[in-house]
PDB file of N, CA and C in Angstrom:
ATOM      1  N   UNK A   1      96.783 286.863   7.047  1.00  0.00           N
ATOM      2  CA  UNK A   1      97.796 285.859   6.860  1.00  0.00           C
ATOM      3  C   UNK A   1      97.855 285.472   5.385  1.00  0.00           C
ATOM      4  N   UNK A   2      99.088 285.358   4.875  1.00  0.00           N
ATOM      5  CA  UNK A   2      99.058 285.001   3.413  1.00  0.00           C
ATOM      6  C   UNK A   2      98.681 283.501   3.262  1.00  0.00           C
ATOM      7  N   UNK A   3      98.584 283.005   2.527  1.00  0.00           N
ATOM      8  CA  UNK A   3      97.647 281.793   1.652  1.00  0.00           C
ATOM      9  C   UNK A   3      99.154 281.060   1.522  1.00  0.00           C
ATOM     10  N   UNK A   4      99.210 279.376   1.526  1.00  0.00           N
ATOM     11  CA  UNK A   4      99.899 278.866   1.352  1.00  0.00           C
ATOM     12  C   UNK A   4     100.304 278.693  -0.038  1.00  0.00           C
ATOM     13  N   UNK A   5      99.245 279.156  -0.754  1.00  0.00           N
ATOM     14  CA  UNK A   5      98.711 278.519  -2.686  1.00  0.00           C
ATOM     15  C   UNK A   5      97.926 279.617  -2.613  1.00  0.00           C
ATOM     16  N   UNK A   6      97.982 279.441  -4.257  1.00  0.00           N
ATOM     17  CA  UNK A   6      97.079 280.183  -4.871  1.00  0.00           C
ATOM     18  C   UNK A   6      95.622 279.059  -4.884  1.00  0.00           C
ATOM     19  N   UNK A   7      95.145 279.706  -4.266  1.00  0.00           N
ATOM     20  CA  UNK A   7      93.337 277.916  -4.396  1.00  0.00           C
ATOM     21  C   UNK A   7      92.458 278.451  -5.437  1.00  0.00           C
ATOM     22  N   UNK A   8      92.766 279.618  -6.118  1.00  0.00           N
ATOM     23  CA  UNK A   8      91.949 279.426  -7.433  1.00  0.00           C
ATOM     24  C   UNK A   8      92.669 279.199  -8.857  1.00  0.00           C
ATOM     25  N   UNK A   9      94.068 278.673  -8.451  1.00  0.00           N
ATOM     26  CA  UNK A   9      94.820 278.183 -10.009  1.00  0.00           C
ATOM     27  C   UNK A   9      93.781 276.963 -10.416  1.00  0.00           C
ATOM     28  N   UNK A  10      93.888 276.994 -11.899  1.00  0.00           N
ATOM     29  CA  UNK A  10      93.398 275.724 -12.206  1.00  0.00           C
ATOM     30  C   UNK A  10      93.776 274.433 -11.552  1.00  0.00           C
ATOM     31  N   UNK A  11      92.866 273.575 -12.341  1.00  0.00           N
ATOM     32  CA  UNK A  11      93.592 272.220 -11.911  1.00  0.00           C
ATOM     33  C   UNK A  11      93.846 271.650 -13.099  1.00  0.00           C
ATOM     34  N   UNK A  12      95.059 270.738 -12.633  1.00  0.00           N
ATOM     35  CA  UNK A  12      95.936 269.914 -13.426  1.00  0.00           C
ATOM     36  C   UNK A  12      95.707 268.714 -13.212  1.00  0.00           C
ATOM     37  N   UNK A  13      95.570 267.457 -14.480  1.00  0.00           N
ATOM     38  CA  UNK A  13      95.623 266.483 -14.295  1.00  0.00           C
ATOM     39  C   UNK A  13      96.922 265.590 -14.117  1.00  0.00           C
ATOM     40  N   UNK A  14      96.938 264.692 -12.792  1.00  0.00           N
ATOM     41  CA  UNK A  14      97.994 264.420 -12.684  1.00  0.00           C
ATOM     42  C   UNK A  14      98.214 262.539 -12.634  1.00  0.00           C
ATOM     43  N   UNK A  15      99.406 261.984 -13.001  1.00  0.00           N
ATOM     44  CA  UNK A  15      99.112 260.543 -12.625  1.00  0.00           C
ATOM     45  C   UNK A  15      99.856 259.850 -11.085  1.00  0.00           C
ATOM     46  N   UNK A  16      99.455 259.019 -10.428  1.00  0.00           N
ATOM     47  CA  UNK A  16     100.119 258.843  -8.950  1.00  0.00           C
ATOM     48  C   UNK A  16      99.977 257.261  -8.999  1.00  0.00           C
ATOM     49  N   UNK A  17     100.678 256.936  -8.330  1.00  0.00           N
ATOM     50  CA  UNK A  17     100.793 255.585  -7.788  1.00  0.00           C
ATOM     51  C   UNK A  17     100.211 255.387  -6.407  1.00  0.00           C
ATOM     52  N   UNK A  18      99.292 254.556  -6.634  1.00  0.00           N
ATOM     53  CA  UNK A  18      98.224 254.169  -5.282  1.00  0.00           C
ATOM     54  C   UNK A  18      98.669 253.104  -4.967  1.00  0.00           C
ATOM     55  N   UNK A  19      98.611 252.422  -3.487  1.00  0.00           N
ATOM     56  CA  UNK A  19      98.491 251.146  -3.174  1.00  0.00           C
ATOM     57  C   UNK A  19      96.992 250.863  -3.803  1.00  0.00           C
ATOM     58  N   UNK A  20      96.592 249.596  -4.547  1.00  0.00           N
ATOM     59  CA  UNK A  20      95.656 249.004  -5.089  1.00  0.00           C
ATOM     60  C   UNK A  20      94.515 248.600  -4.096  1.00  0.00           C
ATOM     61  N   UNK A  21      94.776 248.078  -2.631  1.00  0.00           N
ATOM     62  CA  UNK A  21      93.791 248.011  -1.627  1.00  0.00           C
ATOM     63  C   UNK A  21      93.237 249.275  -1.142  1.00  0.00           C
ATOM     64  N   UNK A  22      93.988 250.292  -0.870  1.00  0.00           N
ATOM     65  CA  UNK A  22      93.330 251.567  -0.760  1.00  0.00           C
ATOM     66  C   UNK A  22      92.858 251.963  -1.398  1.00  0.00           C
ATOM     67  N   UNK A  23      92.995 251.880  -2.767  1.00  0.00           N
ATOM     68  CA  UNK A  23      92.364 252.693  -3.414  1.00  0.00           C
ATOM     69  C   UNK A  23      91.326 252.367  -3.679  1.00  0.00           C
ATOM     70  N   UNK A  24      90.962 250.673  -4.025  1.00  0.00           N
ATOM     71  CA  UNK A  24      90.089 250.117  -3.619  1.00  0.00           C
ATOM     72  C   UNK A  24      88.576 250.345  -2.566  1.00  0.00           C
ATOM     73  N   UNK A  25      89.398 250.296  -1.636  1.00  0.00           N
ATOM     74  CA  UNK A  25      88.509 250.467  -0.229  1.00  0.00           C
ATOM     75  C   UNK A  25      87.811 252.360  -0.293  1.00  0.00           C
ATOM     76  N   UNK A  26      88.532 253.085  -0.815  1.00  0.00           N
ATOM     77  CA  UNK A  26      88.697 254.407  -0.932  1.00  0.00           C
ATOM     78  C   UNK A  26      87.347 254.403  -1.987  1.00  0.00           C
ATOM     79  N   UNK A  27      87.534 254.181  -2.954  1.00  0.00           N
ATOM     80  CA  UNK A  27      86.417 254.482  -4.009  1.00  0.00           C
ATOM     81  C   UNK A  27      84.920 253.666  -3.203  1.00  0.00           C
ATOM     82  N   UNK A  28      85.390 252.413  -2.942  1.00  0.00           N
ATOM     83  CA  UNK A  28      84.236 251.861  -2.785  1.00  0.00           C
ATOM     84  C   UNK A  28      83.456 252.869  -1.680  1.00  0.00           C
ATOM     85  N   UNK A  29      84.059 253.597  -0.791  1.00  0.00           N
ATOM     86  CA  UNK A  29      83.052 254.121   0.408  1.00  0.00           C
ATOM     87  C   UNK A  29      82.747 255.529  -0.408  1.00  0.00           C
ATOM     88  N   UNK A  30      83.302 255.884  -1.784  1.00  0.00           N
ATOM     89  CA  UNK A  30      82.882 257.301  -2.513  1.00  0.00           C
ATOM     90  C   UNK A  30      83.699 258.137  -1.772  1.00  0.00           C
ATOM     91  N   UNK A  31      85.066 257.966  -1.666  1.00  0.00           N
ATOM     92  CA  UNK A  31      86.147 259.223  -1.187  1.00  0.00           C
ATOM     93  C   UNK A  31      86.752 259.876  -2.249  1.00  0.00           C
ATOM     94  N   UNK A  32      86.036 261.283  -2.174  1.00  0.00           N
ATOM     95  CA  UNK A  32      86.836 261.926  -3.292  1.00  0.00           C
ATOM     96  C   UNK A  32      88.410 262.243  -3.178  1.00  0.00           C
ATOM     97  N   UNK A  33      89.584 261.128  -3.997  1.00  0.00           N
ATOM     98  CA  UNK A  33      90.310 261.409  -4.313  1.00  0.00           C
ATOM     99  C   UNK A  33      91.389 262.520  -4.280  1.00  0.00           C
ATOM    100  N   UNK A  34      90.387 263.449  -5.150  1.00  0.00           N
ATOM    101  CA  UNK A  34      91.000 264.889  -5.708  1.00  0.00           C
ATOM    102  C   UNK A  34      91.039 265.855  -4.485  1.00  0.00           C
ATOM    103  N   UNK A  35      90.226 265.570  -3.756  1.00  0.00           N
ATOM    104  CA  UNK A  35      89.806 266.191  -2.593  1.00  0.00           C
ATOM    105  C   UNK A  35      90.578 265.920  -1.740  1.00  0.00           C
ATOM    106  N   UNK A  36      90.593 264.730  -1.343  1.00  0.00           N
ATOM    107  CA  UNK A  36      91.455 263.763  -0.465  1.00  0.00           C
ATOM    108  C   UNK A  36      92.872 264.707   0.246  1.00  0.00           C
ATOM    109  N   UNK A  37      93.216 264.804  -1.209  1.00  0.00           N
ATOM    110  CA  UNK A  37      94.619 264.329  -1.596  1.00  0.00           C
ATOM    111  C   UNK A  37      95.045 266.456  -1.898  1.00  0.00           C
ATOM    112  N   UNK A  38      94.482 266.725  -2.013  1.00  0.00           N
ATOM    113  CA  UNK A  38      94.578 268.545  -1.643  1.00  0.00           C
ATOM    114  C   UNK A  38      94.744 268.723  -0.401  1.00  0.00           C
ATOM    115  N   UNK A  39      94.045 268.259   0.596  1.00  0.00           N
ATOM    116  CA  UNK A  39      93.452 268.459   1.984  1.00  0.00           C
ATOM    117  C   UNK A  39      94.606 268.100   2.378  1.00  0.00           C
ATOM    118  N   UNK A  40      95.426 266.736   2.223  1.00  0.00           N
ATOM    119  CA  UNK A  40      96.282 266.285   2.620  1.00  0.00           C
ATOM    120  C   UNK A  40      97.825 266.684   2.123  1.00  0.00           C
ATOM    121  N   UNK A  41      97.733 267.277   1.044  1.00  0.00           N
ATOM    122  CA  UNK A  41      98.727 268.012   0.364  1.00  0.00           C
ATOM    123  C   UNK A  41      99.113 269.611   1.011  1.00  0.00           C
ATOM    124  N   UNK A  42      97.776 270.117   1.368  1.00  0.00           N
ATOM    125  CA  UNK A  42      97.940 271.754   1.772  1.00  0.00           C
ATOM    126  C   UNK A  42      98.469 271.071   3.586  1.00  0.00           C
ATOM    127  N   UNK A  43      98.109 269.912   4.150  1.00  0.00           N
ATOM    128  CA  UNK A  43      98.425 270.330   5.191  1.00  0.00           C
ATOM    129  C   UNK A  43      99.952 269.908   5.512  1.00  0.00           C
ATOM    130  N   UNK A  44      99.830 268.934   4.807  1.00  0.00           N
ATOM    131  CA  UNK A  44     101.955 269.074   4.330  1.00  0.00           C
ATOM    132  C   UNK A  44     102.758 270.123   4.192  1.00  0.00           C
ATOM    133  N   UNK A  45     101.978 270.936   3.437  1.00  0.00           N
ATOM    134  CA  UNK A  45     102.735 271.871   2.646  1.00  0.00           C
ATOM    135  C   UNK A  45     102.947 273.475   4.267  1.00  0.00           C
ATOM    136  N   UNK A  46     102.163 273.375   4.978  1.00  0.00           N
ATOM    137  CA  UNK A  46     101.789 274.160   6.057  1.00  0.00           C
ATOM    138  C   UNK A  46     102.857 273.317   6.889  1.00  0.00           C
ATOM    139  N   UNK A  47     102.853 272.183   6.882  1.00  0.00           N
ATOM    140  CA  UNK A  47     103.919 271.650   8.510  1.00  0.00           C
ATOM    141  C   UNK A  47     105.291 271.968   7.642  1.00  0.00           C
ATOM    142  N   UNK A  48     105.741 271.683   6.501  1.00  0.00           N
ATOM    143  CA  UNK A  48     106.634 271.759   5.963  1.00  0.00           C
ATOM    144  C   UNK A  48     107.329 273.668   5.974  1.00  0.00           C
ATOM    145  N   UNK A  49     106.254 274.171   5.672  1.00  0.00           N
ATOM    146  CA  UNK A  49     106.716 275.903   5.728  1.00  0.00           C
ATOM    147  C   UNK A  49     106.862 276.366   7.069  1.00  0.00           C
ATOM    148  N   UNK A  50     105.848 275.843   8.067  1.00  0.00           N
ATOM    149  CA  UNK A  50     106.532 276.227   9.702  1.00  0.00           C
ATOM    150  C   UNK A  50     107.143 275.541  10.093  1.00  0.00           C
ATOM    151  N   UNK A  51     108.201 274.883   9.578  1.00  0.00           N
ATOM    152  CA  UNK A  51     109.653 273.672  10.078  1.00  0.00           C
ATOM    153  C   UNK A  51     110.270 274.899   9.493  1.00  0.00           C
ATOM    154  N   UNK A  52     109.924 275.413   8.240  1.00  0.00           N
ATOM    155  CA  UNK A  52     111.550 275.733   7.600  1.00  0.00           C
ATOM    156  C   UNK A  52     111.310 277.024   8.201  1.00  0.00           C
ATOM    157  N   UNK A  53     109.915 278.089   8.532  1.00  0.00           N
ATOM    158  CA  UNK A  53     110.002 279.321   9.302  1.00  0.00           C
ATOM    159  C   UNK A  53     110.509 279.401  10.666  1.00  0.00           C
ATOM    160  N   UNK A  54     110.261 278.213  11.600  1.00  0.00           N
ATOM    161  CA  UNK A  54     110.892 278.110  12.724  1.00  0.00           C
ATOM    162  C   UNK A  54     112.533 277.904  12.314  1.00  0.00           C
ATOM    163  N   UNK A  55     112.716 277.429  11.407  1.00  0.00           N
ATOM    164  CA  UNK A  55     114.749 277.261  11.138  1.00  0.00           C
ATOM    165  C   UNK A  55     115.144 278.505  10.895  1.00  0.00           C
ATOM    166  N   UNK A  56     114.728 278.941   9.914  1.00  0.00           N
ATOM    167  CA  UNK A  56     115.312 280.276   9.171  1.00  0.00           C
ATOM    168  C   UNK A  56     114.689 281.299  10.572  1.00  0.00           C
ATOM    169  N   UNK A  57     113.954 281.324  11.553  1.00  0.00           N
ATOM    170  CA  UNK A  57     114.270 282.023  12.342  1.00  0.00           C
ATOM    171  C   UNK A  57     114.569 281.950  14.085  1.00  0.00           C
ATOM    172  N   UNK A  58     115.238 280.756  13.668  1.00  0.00           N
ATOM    173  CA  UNK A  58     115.645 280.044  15.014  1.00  0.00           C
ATOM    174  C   UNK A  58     115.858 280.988  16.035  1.00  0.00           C
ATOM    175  N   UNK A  59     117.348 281.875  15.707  1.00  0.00           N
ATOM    176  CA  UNK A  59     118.637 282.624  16.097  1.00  0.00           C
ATOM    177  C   UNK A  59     117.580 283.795  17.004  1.00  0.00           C
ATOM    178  N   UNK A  60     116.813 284.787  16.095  1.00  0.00           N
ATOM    179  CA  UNK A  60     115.950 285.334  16.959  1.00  0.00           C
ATOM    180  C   UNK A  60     114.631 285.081  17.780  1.00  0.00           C
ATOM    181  N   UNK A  61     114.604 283.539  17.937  1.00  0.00           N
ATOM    182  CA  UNK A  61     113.516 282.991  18.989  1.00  0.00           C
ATOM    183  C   UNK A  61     114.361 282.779  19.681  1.00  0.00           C
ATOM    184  N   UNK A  62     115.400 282.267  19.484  1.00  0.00           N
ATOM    185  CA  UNK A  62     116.590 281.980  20.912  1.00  0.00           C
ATOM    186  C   UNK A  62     116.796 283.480  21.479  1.00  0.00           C
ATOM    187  N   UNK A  63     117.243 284.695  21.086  1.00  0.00           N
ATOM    188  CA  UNK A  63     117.367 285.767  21.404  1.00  0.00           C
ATOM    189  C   UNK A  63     116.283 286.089  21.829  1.00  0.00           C
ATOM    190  N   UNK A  64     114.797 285.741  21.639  1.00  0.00           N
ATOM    191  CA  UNK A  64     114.222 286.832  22.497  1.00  0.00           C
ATOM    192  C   UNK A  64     113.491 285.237  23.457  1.00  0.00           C
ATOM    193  N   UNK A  65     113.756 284.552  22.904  1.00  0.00           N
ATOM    194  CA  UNK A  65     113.288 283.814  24.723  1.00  0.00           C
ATOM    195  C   UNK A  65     114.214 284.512  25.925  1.00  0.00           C
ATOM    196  N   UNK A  66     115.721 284.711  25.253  1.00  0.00           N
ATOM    197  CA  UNK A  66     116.975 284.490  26.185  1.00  0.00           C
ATOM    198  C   UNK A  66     116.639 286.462  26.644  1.00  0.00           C
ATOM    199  N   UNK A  67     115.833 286.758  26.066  1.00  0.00           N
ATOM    200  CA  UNK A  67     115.806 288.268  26.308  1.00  0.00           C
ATOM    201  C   UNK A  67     114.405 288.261  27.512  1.00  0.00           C
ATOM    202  N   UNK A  68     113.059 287.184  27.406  1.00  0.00           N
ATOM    203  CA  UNK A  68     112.000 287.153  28.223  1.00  0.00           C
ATOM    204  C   UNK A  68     112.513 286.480  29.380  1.00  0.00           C
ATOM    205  N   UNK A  69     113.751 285.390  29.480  1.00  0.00           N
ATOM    206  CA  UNK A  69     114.039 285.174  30.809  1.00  0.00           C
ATOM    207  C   UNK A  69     115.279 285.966  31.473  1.00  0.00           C
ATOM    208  N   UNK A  70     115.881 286.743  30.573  1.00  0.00           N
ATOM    209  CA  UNK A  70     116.042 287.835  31.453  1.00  0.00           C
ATOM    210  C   UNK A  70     115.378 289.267  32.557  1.00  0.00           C
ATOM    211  N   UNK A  71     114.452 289.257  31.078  1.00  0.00           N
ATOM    212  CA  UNK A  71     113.803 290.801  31.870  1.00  0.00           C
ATOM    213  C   UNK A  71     111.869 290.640  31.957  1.00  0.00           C
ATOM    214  N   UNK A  72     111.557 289.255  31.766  1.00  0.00           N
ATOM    215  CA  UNK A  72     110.361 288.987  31.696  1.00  0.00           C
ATOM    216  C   UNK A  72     109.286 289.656  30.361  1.00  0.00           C
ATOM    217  N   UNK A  73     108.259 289.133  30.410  1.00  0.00           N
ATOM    218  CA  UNK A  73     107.447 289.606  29.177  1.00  0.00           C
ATOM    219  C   UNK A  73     106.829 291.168  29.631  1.00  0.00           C
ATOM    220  N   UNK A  74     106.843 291.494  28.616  1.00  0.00           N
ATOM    221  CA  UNK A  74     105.839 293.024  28.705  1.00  0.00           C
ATOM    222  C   UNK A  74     104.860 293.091  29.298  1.00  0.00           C
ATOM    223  N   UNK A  75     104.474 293.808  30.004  1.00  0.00           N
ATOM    224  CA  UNK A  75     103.166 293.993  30.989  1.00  0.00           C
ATOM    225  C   UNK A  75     103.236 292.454  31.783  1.00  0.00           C
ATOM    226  N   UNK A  76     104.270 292.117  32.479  1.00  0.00           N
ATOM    227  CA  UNK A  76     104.086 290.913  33.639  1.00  0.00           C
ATOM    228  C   UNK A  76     103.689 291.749  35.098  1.00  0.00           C
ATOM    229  N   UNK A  77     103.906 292.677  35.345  1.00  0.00           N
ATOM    230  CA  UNK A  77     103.646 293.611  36.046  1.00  0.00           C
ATOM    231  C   UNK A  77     101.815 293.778  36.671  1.00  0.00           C
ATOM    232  N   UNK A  78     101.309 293.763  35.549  1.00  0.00           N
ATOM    233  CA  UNK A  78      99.770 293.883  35.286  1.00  0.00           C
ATOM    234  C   UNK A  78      98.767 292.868  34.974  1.00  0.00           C
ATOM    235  N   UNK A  79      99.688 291.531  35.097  1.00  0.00           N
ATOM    236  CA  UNK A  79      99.214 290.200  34.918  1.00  0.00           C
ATOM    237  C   UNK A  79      98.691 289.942  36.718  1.00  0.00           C
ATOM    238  N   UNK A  80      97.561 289.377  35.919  1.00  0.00           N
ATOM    239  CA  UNK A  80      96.444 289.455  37.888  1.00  0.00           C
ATOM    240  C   UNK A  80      96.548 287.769  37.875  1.00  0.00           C
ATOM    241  N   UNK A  81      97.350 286.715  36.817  1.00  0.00           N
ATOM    242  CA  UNK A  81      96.973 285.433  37.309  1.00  0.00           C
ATOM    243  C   UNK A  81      98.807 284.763  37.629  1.00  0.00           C
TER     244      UNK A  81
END
């Protein structure tokens, strides 16, 4: 499966706007940030690319559902459940 990112580009320093209580509460328990905020970035970036892969290939999931409730899935024949 291809990689969403490249995960060995450098890193860039960047500036963000925090709510001040979180960030707060965040440091005080030692939450890495940088870390945080990747983890939570790559998994955006993953719901965001299978929204737009399910769109851009809507037309042939409709065609082959509309093709499995016609003529059923492959080997249903040999299915023992």
């Amino acid at each position: 499966m291809q990689n969403l990112y490249d995960t060995s580009a450098i890193k860039k320093a960047t500036n963000l706007s925090i709510n001040s209580d979180l960030l707060e509460k965040t440091r005080a328990l030692n939450i890495n940030l940088s870390a945080t905020l990747e983890k939570a970035l790559k998994h955006e970036l993953a719901q965001v690319k299978a929204s737009k892969w399910a769109e851009d290939n809507k037309t042939a999931i409709k065609a082959y559902n509309a093709f499995t409730e016609e003529n059923g899935c492959f080997g249903d024949e040999y299915r023992r459940f």
